[in-house]
N, C-alpha and C. Protein backbone atom coordinates (compact mmCIF):
# COMPACT_ATOMS: atom_id res chain seq x y z
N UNK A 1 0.79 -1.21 0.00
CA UNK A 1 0.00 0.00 0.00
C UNK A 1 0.83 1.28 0.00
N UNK A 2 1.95 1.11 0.55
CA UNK A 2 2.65 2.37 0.21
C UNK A 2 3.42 2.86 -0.28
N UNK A 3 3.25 1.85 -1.64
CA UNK A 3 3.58 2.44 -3.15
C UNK A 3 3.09 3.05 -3.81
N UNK A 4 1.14 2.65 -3.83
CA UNK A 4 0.24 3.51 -3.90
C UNK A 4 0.33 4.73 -3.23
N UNK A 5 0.53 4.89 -2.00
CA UNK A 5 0.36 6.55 -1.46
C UNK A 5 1.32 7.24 -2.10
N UNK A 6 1.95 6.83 -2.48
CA UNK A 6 3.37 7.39 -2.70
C UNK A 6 2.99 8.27 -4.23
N UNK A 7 2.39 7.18 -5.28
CA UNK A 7 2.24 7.46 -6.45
C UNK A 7 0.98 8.52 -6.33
N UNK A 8 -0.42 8.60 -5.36
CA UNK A 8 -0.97 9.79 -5.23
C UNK A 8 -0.40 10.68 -4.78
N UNK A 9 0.13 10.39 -4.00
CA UNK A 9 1.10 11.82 -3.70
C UNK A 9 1.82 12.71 -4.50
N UNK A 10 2.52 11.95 -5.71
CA UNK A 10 3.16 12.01 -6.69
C UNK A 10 2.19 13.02 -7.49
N UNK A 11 1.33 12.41 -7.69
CA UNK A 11 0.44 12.76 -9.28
C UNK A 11 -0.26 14.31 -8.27
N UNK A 12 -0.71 13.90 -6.93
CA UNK A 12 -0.81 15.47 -6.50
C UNK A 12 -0.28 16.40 -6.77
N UNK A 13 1.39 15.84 -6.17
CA UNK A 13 2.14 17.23 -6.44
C UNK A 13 2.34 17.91 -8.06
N UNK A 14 2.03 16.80 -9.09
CA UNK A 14 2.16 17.08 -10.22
C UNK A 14 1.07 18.25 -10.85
N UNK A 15 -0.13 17.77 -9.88
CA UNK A 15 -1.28 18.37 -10.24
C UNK A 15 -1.13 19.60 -9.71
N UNK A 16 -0.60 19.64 -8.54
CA UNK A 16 -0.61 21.52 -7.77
C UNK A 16 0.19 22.22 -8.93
N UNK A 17 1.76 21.81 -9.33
CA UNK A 17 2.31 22.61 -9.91
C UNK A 17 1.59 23.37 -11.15
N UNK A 18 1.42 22.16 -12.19
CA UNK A 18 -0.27 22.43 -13.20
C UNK A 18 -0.94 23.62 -12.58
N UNK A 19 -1.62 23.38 -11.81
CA UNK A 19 -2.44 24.22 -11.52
C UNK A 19 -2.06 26.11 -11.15
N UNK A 20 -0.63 25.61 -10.51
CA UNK A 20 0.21 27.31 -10.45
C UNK A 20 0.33 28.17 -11.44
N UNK A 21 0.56 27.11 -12.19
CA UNK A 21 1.43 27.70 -13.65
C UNK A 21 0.37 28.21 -14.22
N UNK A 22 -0.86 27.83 -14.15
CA UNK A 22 -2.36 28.46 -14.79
C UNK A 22 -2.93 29.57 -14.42
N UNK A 23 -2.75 29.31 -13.03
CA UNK A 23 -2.96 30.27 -12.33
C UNK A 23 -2.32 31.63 -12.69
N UNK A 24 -1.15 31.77 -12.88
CA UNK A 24 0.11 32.35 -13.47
C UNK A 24 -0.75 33.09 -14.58
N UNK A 25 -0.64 31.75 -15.90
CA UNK A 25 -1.25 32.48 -16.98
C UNK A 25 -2.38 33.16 -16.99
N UNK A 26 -3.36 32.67 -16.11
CA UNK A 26 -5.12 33.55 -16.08
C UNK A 26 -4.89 34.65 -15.67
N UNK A 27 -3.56 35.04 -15.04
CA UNK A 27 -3.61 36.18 -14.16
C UNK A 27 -2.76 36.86 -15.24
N UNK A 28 -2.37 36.87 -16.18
CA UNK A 28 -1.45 37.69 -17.35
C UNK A 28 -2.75 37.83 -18.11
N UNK A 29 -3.63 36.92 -18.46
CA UNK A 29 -4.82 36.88 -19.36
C UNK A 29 -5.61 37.74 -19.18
N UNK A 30 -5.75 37.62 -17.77
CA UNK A 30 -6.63 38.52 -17.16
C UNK A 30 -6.54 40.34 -17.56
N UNK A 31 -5.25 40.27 -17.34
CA UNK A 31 -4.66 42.03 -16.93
C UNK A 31 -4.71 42.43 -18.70
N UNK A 32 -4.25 41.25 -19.76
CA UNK A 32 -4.25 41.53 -20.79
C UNK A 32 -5.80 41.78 -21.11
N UNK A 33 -6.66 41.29 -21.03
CA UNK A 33 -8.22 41.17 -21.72
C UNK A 33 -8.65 42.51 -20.87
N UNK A 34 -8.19 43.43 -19.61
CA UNK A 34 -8.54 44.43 -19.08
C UNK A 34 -8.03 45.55 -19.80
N UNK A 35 -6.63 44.96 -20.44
CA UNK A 35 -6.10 46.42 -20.94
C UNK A 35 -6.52 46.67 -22.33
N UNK A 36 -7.44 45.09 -23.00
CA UNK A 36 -7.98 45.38 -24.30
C UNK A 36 -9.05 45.91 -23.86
N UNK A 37 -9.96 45.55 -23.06
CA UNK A 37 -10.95 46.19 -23.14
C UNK A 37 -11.19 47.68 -22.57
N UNK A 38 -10.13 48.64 -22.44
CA UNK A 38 -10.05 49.41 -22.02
C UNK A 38 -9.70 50.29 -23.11
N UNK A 39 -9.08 49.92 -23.56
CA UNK A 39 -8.68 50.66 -25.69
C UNK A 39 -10.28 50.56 -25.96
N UNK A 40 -10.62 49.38 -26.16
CA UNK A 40 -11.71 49.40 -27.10
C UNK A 40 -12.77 50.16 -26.70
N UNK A 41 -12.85 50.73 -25.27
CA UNK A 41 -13.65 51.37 -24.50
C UNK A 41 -13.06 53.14 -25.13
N UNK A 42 -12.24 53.06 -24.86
CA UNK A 42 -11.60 54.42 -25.67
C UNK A 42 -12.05 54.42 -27.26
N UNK A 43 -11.37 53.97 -27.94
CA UNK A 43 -11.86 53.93 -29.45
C UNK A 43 -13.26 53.96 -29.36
N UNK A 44 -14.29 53.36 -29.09
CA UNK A 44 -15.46 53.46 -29.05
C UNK A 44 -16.08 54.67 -28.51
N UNK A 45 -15.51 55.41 -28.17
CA UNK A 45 -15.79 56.92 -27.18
C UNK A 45 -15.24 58.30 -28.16
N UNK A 46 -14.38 57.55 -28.75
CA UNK A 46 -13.84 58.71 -29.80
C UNK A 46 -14.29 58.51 -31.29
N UNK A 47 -14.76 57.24 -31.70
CA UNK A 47 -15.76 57.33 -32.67
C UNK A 47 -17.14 58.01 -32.55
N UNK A 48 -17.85 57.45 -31.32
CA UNK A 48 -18.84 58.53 -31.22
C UNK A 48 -19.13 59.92 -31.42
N UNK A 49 -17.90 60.63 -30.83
CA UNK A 49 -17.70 61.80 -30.73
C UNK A 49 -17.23 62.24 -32.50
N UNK A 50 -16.77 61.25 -32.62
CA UNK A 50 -16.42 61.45 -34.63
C UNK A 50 -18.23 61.74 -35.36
N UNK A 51 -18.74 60.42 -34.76
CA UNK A 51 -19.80 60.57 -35.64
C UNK A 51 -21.07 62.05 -35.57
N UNK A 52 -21.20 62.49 -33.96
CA UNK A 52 -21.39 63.39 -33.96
C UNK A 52 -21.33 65.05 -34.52
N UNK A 53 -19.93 64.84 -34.82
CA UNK A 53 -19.00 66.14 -35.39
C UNK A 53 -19.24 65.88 -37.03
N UNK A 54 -18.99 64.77 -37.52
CA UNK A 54 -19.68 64.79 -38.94
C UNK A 54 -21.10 64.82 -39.18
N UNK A 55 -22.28 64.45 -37.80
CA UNK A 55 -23.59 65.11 -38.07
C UNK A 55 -23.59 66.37 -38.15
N UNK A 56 -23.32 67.27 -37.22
CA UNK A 56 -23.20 68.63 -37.31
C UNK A 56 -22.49 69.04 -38.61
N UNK A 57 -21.41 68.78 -38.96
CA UNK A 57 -21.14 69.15 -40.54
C UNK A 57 -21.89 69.38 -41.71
N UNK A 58 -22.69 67.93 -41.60
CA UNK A 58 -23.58 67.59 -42.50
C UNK A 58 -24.98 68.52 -42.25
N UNK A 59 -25.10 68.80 -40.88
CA UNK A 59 -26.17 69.50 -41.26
C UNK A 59 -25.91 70.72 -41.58
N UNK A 60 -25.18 71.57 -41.03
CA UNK A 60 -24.35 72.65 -41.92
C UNK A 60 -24.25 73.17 -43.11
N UNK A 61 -23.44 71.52 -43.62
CA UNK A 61 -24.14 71.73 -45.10
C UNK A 61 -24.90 71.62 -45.70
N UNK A 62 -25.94 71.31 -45.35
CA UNK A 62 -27.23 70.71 -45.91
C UNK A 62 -27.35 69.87 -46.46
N UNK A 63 -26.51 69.03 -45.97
CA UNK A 63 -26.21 67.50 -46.78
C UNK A 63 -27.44 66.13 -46.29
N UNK A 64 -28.29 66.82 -44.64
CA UNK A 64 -28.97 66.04 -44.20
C UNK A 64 -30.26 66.14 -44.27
N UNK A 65 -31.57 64.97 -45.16
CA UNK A 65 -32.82 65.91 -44.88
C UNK A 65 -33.02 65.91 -43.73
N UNK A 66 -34.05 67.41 -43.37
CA UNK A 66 -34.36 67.47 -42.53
C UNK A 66 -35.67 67.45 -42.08
């Protein structure tokens, strides 16, 4: 029998390390998918403000019915 414990023990410790190293990556994943969605939160804020400024143009010029 305590060749068996030995070998769960084994495959445990195999499994914690696994699990660090993920841990590791979700936490780079993480900070990365925050700092995309934080651009795209920008870009999306400054297109708006685009599309606005070319309504007003357009109506200006009378390019829009009204």
């Amino acid at each position: 029998m305590p060749d068996v414990e030995n070998i769960i023990l084994e495959h445990l410790r195999h499994i914690r390390v696994t699990t660090d190293g993920l841990r590791e990556d979700m936490r780079e994943v993480k900070t990365r998918l925050g700092l995309l969605e934080s651009q795209y939160a920008s870009l999306s804020n400054r297109f708006d403000r685009l599309d606005l400024r070319v309504s007003r143009i357009e109506e200006r010029l009378g390019l829009v019915e009204a």
